[in-house]
Structures are given as structure tokens and as C-alpha cells.
N, C-alpha and C. Protein backbone atom coordinates (compact mmCIF):
# COMPACT_ATOMS: atom_id res chain seq x y z
N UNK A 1 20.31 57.44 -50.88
CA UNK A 1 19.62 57.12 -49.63
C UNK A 1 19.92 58.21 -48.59
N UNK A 2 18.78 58.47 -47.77
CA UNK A 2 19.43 59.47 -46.91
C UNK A 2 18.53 59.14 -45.23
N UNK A 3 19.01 59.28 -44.39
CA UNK A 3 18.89 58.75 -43.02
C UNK A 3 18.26 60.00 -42.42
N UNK A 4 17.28 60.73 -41.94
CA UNK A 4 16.87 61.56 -41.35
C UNK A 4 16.35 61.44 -40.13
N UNK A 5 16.96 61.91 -39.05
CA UNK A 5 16.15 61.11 -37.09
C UNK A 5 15.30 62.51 -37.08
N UNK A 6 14.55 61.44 -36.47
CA UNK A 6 13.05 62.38 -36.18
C UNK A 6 12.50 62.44 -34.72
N UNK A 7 12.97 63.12 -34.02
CA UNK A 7 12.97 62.71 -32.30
C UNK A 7 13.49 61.39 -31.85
N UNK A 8 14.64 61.10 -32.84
CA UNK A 8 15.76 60.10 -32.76
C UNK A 8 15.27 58.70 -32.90
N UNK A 9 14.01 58.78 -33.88
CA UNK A 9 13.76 57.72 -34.70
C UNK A 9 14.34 58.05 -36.11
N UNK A 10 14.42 57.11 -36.43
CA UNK A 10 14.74 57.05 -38.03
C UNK A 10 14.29 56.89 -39.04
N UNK A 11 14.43 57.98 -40.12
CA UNK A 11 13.42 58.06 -41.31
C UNK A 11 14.17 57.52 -42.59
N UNK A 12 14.12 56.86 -42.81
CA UNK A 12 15.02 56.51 -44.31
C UNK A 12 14.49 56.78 -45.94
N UNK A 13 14.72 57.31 -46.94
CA UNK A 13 14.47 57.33 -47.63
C UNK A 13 15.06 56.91 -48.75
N UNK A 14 14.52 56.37 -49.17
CA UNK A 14 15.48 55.15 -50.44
C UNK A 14 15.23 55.23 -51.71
N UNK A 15 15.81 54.38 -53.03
CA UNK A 15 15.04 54.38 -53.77
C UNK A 15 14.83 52.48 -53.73
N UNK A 16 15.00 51.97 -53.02
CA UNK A 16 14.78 50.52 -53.17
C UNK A 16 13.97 50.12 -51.79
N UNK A 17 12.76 49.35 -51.48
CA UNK A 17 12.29 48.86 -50.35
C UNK A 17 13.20 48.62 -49.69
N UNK A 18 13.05 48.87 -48.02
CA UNK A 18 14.29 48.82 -47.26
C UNK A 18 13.33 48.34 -45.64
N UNK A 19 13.63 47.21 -45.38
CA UNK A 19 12.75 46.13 -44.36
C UNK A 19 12.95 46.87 -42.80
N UNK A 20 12.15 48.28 -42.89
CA UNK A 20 12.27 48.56 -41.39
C UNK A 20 10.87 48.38 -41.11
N UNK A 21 10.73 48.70 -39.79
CA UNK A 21 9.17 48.73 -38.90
C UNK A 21 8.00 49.26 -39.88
N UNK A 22 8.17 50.33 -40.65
CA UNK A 22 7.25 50.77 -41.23
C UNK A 22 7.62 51.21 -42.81
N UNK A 23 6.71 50.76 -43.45
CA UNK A 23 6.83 51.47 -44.78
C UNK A 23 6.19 52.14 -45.82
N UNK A 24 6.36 53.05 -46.66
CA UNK A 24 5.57 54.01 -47.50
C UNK A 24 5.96 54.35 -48.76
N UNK A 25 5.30 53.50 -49.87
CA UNK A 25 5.68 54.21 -51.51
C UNK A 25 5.46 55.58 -51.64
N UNK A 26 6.55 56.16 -51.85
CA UNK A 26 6.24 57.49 -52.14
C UNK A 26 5.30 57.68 -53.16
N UNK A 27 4.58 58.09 -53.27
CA UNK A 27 3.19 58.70 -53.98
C UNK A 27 3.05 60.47 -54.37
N UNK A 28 3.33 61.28 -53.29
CA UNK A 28 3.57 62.50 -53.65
C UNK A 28 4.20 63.61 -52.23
N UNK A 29 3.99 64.45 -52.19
CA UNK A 29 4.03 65.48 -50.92
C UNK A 29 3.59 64.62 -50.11
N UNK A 30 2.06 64.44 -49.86
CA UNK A 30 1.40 63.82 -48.86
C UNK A 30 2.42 62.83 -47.80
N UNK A 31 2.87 61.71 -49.14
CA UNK A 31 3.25 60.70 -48.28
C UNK A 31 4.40 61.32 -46.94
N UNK A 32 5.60 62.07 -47.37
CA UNK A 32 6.34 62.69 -46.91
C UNK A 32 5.70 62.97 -45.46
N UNK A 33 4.49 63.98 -45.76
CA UNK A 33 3.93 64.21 -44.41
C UNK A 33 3.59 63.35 -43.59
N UNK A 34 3.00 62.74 -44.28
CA UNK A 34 2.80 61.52 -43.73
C UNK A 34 3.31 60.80 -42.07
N UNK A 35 4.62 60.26 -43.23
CA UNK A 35 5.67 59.92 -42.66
C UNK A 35 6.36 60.42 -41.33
N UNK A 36 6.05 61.73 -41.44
CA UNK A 36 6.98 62.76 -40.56
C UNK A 36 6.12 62.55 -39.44
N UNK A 37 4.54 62.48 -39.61
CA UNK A 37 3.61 62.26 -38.79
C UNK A 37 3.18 61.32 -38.22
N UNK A 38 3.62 60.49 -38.29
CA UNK A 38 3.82 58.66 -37.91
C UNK A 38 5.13 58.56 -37.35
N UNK A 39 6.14 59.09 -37.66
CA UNK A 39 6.97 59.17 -36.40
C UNK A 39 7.18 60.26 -34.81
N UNK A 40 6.26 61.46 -35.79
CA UNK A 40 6.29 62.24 -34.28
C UNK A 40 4.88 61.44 -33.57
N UNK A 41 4.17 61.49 -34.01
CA UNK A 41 3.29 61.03 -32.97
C UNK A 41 2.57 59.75 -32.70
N UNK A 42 3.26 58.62 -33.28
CA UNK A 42 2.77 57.16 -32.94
C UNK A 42 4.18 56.54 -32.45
N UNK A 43 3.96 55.12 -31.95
CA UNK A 43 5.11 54.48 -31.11
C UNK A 43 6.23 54.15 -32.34
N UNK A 44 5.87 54.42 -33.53
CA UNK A 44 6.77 53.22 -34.70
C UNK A 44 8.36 54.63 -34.47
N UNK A 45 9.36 53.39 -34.48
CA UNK A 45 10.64 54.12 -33.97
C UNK A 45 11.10 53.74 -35.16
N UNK A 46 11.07 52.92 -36.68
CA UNK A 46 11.54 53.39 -37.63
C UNK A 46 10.77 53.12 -39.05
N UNK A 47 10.66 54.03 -40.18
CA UNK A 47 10.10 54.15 -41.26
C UNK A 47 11.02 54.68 -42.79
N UNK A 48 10.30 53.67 -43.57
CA UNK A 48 11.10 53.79 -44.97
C UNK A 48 10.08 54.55 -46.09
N UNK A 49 10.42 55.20 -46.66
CA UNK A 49 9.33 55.71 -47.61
C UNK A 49 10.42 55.57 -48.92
N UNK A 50 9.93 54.70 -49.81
CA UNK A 50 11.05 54.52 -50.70
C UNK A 50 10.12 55.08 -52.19
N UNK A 51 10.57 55.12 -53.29
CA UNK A 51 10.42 55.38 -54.84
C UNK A 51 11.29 55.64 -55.64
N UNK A 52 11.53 55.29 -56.82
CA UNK A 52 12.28 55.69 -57.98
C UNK A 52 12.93 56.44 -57.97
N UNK A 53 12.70 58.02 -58.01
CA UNK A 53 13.27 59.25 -58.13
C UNK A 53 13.55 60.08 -57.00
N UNK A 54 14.73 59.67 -56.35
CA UNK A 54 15.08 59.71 -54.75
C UNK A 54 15.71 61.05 -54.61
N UNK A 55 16.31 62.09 -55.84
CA UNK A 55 16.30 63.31 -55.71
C UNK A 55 15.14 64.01 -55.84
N UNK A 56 13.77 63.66 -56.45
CA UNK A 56 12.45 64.35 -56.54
C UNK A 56 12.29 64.38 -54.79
N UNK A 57 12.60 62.74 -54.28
CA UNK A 57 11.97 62.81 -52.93
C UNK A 57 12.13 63.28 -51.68
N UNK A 58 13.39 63.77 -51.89
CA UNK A 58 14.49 64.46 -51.55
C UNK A 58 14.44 66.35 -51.54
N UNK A 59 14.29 66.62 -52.52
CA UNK A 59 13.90 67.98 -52.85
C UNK A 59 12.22 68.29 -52.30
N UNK A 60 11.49 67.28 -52.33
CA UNK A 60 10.49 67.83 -52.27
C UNK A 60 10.00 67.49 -50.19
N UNK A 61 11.24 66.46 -49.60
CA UNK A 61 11.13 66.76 -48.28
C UNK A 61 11.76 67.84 -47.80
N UNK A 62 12.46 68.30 -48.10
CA UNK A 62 13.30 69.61 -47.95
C UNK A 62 11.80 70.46 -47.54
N UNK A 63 11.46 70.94 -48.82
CA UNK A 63 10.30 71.76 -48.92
C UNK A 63 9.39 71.93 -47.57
N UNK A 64 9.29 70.81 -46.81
CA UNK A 64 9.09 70.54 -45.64
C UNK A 64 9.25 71.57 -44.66
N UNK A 65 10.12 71.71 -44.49
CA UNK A 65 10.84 72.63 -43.52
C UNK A 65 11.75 73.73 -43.82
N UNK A 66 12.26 74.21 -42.68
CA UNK A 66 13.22 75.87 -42.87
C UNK A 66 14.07 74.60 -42.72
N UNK A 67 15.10 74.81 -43.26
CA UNK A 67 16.78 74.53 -43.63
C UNK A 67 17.82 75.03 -42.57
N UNK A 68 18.38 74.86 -41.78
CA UNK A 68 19.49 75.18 -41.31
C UNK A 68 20.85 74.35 -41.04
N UNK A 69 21.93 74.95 -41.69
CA UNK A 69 23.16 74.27 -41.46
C UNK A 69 24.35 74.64 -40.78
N UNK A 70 24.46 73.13 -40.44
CA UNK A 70 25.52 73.58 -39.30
C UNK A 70 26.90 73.02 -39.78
N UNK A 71 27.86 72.94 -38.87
CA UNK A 71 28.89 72.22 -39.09
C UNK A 71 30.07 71.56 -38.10
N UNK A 72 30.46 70.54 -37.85
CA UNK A 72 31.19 70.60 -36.91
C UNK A 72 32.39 68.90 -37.67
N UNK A 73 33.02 68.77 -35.85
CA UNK A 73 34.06 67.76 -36.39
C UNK A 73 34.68 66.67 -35.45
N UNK A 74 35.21 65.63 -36.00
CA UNK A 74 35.83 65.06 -34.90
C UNK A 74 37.30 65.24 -35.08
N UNK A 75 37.69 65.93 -33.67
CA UNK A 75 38.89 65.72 -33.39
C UNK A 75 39.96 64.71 -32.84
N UNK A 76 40.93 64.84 -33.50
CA UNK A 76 41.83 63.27 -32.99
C UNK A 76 42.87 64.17 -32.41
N UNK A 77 43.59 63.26 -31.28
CA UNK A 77 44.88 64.26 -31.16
C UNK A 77 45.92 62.98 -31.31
N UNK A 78 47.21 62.82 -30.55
CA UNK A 78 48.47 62.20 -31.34
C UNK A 78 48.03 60.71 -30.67
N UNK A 79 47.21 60.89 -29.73
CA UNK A 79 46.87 59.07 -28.69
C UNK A 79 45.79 59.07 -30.08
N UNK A 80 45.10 59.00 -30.75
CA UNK A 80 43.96 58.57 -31.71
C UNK A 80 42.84 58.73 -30.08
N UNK A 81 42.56 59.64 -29.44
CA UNK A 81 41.18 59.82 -28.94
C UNK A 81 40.57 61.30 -29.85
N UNK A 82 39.54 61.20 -29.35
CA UNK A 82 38.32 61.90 -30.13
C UNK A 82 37.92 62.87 -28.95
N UNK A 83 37.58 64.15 -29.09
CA UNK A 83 37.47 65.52 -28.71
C UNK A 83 35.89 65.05 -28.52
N UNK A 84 35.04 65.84 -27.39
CA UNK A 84 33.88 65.71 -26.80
C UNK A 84 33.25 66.77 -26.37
N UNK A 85 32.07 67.00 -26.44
CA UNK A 85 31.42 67.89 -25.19
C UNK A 85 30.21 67.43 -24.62
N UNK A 86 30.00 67.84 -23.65
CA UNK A 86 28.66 67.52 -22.71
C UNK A 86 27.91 68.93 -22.42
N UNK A 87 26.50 68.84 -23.41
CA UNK A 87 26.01 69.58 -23.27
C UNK A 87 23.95 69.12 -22.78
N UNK A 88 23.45 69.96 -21.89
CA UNK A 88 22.63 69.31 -21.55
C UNK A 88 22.27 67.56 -21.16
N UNK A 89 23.48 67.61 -20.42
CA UNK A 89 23.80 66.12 -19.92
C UNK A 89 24.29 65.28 -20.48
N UNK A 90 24.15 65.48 -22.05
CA UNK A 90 24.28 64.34 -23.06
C UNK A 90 26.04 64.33 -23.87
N UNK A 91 26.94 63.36 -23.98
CA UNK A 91 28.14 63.32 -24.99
C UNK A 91 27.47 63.69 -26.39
N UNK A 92 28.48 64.63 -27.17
CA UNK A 92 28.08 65.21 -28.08
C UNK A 92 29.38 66.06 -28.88
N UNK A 93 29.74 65.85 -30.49
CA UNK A 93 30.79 66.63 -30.76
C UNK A 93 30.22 67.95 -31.40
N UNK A 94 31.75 68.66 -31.23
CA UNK A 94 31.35 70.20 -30.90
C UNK A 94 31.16 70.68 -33.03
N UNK A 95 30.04 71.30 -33.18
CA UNK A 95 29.27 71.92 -33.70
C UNK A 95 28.64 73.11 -33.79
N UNK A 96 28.34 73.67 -34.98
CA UNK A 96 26.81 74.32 -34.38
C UNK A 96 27.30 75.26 -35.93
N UNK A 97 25.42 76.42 -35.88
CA UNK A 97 25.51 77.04 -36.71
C UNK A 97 26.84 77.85 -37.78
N UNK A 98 26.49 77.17 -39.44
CA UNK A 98 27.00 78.61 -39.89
C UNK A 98 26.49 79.64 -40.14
N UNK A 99 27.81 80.56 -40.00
CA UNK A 99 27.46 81.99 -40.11
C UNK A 99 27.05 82.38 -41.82
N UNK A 100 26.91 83.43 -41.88
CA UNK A 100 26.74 84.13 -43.73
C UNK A 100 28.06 84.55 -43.96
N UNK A 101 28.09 83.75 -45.23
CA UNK A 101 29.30 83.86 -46.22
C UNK A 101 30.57 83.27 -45.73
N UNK A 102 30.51 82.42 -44.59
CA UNK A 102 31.45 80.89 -44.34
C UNK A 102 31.04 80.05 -45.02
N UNK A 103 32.18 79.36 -45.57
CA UNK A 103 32.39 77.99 -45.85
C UNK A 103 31.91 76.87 -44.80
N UNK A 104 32.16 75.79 -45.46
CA UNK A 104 31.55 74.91 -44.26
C UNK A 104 33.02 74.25 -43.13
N UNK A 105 33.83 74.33 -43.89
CA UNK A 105 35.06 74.05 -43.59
C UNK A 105 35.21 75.02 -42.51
N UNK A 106 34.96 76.55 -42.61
CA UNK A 106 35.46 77.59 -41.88
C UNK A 106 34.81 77.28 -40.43
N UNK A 107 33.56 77.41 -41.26
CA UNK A 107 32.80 77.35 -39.72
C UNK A 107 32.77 76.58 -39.04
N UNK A 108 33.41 75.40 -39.64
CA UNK A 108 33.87 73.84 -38.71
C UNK A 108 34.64 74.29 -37.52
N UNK A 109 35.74 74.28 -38.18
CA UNK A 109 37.03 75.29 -37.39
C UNK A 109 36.69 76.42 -36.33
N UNK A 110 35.91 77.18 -36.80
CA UNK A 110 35.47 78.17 -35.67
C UNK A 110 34.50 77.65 -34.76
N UNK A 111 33.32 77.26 -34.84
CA UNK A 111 32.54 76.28 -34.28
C UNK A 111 33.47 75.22 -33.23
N UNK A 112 34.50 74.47 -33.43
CA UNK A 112 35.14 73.79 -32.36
C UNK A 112 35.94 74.36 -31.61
N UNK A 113 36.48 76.00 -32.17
CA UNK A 113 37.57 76.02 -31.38
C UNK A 113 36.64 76.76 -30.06
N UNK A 114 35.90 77.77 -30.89
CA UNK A 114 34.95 78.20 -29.85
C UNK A 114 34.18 77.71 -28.76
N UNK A 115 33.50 76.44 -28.98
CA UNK A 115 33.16 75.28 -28.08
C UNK A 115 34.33 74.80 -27.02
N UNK A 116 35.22 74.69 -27.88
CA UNK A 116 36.27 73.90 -26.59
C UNK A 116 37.77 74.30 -25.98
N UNK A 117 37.75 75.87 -27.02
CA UNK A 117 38.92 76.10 -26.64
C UNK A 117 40.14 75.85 -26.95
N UNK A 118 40.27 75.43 -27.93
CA UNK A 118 41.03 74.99 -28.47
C UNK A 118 41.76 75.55 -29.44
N UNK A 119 42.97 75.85 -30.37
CA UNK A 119 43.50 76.71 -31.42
C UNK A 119 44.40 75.63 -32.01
N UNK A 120 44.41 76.47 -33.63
CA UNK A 120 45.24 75.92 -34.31
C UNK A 120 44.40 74.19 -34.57
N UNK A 121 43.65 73.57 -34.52
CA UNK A 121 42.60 72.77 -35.23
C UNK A 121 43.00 72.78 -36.61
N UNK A 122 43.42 71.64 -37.30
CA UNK A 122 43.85 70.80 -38.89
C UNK A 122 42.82 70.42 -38.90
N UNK A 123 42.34 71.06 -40.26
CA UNK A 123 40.82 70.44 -41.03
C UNK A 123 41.82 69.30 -41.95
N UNK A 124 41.13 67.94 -41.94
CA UNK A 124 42.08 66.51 -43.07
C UNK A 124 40.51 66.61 -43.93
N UNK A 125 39.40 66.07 -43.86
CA UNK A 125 38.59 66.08 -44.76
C UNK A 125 37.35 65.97 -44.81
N UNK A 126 36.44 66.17 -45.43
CA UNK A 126 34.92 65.98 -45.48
C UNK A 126 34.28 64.41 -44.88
N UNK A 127 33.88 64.39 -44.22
CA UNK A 127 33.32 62.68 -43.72
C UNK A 127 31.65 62.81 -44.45
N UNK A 128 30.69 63.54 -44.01
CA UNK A 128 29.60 63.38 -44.52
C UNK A 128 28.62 64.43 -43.83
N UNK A 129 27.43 64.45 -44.07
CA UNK A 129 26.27 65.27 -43.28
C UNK A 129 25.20 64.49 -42.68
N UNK A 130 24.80 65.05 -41.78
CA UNK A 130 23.91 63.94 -40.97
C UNK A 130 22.70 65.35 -41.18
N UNK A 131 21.73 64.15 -40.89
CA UNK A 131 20.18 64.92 -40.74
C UNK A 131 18.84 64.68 -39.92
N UNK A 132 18.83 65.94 -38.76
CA UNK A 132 17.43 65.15 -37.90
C UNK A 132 16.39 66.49 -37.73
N UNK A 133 15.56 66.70 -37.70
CA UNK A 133 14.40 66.86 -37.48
C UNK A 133 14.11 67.89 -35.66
N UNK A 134 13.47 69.12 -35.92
CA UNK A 134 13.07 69.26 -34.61
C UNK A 134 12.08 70.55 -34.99
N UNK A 135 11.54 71.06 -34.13
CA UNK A 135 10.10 71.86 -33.73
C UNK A 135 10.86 72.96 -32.98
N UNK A 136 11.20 74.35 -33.26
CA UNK A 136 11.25 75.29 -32.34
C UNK A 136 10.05 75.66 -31.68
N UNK A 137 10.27 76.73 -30.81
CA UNK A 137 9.24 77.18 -29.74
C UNK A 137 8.19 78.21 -30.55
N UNK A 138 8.53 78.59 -31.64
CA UNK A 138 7.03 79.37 -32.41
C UNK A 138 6.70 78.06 -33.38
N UNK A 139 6.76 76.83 -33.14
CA UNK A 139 5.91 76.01 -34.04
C UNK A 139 6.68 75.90 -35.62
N UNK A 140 7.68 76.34 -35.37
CA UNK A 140 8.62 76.36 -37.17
C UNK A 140 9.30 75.25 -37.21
N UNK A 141 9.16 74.09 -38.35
CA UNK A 141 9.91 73.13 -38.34
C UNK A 141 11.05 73.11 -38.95
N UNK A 142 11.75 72.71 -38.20
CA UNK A 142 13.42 72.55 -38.94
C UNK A 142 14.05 71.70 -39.23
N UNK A 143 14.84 71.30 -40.70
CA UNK A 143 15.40 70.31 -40.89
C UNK A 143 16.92 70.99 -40.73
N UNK A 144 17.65 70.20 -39.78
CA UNK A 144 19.01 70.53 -39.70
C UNK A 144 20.28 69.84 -40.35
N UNK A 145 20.68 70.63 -41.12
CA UNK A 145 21.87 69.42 -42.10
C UNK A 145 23.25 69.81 -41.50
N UNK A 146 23.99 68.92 -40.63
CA UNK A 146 25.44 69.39 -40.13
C UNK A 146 26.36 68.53 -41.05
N UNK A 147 27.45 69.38 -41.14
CA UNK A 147 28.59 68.71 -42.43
C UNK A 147 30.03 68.48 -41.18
N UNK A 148 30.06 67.24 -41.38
CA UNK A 148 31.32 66.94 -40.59
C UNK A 148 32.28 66.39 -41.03
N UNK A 149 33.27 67.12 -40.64
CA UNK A 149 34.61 67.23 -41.08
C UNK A 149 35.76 66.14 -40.11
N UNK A 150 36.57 65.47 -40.21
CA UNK A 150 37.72 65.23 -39.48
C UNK A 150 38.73 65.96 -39.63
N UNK A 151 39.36 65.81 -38.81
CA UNK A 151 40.46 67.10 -38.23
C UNK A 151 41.38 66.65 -37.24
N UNK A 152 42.36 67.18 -36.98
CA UNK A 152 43.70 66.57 -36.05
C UNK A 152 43.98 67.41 -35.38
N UNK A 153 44.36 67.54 -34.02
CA UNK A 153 45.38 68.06 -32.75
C UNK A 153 46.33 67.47 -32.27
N UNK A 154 47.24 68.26 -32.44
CA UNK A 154 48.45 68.12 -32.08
C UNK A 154 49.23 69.62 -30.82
N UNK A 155 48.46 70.58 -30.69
CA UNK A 155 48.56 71.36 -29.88
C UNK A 155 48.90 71.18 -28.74
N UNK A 156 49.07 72.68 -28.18
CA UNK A 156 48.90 72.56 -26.34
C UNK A 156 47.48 72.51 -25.95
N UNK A 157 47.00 71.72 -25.08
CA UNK A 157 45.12 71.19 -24.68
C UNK A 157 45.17 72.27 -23.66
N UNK A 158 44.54 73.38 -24.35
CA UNK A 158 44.02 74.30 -23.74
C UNK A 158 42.59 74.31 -23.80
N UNK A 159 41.82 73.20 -23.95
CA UNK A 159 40.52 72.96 -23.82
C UNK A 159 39.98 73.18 -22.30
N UNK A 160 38.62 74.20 -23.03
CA UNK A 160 37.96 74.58 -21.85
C UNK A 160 36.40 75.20 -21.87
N UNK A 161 35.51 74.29 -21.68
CA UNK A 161 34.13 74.42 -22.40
C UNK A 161 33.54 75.39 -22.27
N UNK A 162 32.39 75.70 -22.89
CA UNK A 162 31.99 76.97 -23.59
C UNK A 162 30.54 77.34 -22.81
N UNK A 163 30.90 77.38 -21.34
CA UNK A 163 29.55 77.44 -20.56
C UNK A 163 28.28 78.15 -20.68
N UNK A 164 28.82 79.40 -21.90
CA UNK A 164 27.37 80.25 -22.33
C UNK A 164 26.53 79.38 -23.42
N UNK A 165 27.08 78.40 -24.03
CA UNK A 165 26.60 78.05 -24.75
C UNK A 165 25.92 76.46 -24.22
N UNK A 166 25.86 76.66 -22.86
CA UNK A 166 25.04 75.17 -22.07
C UNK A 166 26.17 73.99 -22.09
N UNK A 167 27.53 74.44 -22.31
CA UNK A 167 28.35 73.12 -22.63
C UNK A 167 29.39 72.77 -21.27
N UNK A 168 28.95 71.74 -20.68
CA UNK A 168 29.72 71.45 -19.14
C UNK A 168 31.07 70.74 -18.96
N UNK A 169 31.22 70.67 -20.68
CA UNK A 169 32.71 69.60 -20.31
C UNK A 169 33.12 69.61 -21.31
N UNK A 170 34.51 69.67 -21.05
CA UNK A 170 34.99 69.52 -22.96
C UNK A 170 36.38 67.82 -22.40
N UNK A 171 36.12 66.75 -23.16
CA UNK A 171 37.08 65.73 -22.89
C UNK A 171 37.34 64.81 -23.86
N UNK A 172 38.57 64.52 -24.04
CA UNK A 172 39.12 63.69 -24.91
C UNK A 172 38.78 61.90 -24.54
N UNK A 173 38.38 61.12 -25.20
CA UNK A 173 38.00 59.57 -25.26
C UNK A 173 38.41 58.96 -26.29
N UNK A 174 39.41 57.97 -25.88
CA UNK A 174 39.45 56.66 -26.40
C UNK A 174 38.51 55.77 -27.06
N UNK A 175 38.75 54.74 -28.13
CA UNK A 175 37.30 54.50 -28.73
C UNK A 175 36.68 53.11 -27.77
N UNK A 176 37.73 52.92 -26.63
CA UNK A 176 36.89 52.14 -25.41
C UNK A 176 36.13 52.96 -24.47
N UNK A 177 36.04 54.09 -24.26
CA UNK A 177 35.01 55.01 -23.66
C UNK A 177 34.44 55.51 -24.03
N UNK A 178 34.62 55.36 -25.56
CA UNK A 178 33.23 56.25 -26.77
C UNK A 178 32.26 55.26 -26.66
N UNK A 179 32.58 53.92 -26.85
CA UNK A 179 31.64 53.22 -26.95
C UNK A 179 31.00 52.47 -25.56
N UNK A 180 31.46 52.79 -23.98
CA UNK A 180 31.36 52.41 -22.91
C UNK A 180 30.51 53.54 -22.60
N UNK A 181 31.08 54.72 -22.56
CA UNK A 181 30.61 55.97 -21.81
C UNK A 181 29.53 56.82 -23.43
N UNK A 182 30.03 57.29 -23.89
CA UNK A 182 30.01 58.51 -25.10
C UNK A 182 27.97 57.81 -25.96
N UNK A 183 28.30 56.45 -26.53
CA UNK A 183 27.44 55.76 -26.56
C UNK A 183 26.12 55.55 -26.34
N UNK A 184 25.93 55.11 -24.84
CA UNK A 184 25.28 54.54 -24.41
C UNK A 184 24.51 56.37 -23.99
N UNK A 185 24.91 57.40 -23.92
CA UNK A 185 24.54 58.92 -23.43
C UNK A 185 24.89 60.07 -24.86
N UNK A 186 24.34 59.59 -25.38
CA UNK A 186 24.77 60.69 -27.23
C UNK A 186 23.49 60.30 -28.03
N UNK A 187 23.37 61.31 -29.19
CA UNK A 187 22.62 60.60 -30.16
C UNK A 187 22.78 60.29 -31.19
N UNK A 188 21.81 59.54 -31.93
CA UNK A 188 21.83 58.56 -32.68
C UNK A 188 22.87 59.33 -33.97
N UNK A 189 22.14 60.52 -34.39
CA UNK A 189 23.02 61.46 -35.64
C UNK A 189 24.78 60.69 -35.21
N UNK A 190 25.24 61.42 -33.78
CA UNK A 190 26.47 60.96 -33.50
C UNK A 190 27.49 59.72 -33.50
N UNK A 191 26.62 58.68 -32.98
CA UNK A 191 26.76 57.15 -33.48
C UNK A 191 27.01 56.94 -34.87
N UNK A 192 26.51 57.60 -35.41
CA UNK A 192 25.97 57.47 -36.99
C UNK A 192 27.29 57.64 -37.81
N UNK A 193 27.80 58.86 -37.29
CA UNK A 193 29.10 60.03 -38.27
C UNK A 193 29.85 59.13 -37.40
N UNK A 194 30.27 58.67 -36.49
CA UNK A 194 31.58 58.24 -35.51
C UNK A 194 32.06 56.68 -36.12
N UNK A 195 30.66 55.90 -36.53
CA UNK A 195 30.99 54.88 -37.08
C UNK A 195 31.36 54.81 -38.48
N UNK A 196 30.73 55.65 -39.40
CA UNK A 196 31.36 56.41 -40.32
C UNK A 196 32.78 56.38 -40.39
N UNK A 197 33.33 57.37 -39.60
CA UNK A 197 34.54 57.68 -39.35
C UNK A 197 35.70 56.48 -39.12
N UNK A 198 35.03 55.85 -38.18
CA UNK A 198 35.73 54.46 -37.82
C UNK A 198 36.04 53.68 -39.02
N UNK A 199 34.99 53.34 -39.84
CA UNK A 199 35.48 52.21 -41.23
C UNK A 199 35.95 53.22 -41.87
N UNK A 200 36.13 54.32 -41.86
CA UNK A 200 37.10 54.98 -43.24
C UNK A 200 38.40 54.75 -42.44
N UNK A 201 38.60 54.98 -40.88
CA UNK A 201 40.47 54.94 -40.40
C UNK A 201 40.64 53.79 -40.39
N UNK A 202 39.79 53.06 -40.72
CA UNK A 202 39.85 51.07 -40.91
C UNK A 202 40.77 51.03 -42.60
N UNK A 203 39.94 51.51 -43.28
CA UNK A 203 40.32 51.22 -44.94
C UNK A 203 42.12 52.08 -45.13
């Protein structure tokens, strides 16, 4: 199954019927488009396109779009709060493109410290990849796959945000202000990996 936001609706793709707002047997390419096209431009805020062979359906939404991956992470430090940034108004953890011939791990690490300033960042382990959908300014569609990692601080908080890169705040939250403040102003991808995260430090 894989969860794809599409101007922060949600696209699900399954191989079993799955009871959201809208739904679509995969049939071929078409439907895919379809799909993509019923959430950018009608009111329905979520859609399932399910079938059998969920790596065919899978490979062949890819095809869809240019590919780009990113990577980023949540940081904990020794209180169990979680590392932040505010970029374009919105709570958001620190990320972004890899480079050629990084790992995903690497570029995790470089990607946060660079964002927030931070050194010496403990990669602990793989959590998962999230996936959403967007339109650059020459009309090229992009599917963006970020791989997020958890990771620990224990450092000196020499955090200090990364203003060329549009980022206005770098701050540590408790998981009573992730879900008060962070929440209610983030997106959905983020919610997504954080709750993630949460039932694995549960188990």
C-alpha cells in the first residue's frame, strides 16, 4: 500500500478496496491519470485506486512523473522533544534534496545539520518514506520520495536556521506542542512519519 498527498489530499493505492471518498479499479495507465486528475482539480480530498498487482501499479505511477529524492529526520535530544523548522510559515522537519552519489543516510545528516545548525547528529534508523505530489514552474510534474530517518542529540544546541534556504526558525517541541502547535500548522506527509515514529517509541 502506498499513501501519496496530492495538494495534501490523499491518494492511496492498494491492492484491496479501501472505503475512502472516492474510488478506482485499476484498469491501466489511464486510471492512474485519472486519479491524479480528480484530485488536482475537483473538490474529492480523498481517493483509492486499488488492483491485484500493486507493484505493476506502483511502477507504472512512477512513470508519471520526474522522481526526486530527498531525505531528512526526526531529531530527539535527552528531554525526548523533536527538532523543527518553520519554513514559509508552516512547522516542518528539516530535509531536503539528495545530492549524486550520497547515501540516503548521508544526506539525512547533512540535510539537518545544514538546516539547523546543528553537529555531530546520531543517525539510530530507517522509519520510512513518505510521498506527495507537486507541479514546478515549467509545468514538470514531480513525484517526491523523502526517506526518514530517526536520529538523536545529545550535543551543545547550537541550532540556528538556515535563512537562505526560506527557513525562520529552528525549535525543539515536546509531543504536547507537536500536537497543540506543530499539528494543527504542518503537513499531512509530516503527521504521517511523526505518528509513525510515535507507535514504534511505543513498542
Amino acid at each position: 500500500m502506498y499513501k501519496v498527498f496530492v495538494n495534501e489530499k490523499k491518494l492511496l493505492l492498494s491492492k484491496e478496496y479501501q472505503n475512502l471518498e472516492k474510488q478506482l479499479r485499476y484498469e491501466s495507465f489511464t486510471t492512474l491519470e485519472m486519479a491524479v486528475d480528480i484530485l488536482e482539480n475537483t473538490s474529492a480530498k480523498e481517493l483509492n485506486v486499488y488492483g491485484e498487482n500493486i507493484n505493476e501499479i506502483w511502477s507504472q505511477f512512477q512513470n508519471l512523473f520526474r522522481i526526486i529524492e530527498a531525505a531528512g529526520g526526526i531529531v530527539s535530544n535527552s528531554n525526548g522533544e523533536v527538532l523543527f523548522i518553520k519554513r514559509l510559515g508552516k512547522w516542518d522537519l528539516p530535509k531536503g534534496k539528495m545530492e549524486k552519489g550520497e547515501s540516503r543516510e548521508e544526506s539525512a545528516v547533512r540535510e539537518i545539520e545544514e538546516e539547523t545548525g546543528l553537529k555531530d547528529v546520531e543517525l539510530v534508523k530507517f522509519i520510512n518514506t513518505t510521498y506527495h505530489i507537486y507541479t514546478e514552474r515549467n509545468g514538470d510534474k514531480i513525484l517526491k520520495c523523502t526517506h526518514w530517518f530517526e536520529m538523536n542529540f545529545d550535543g551543545e544546541d547550537t541550532s540556528k536556521p538556515q535563512i537562505e534556504e526560506g527557513i525562520t526558525e529552528v525549535a525543539w517541541k515536546n509531543d504536547s506542542l507537536i500536537e497543540n502547535e506543530v499539528f494543527p500548522n504542518t503537513f499531512k506527509n509530516i503527521k504521517l512519519i511523526l505518528k509513525e515514529f510515535w507507535s514504534n517509541r511505543t513498542k
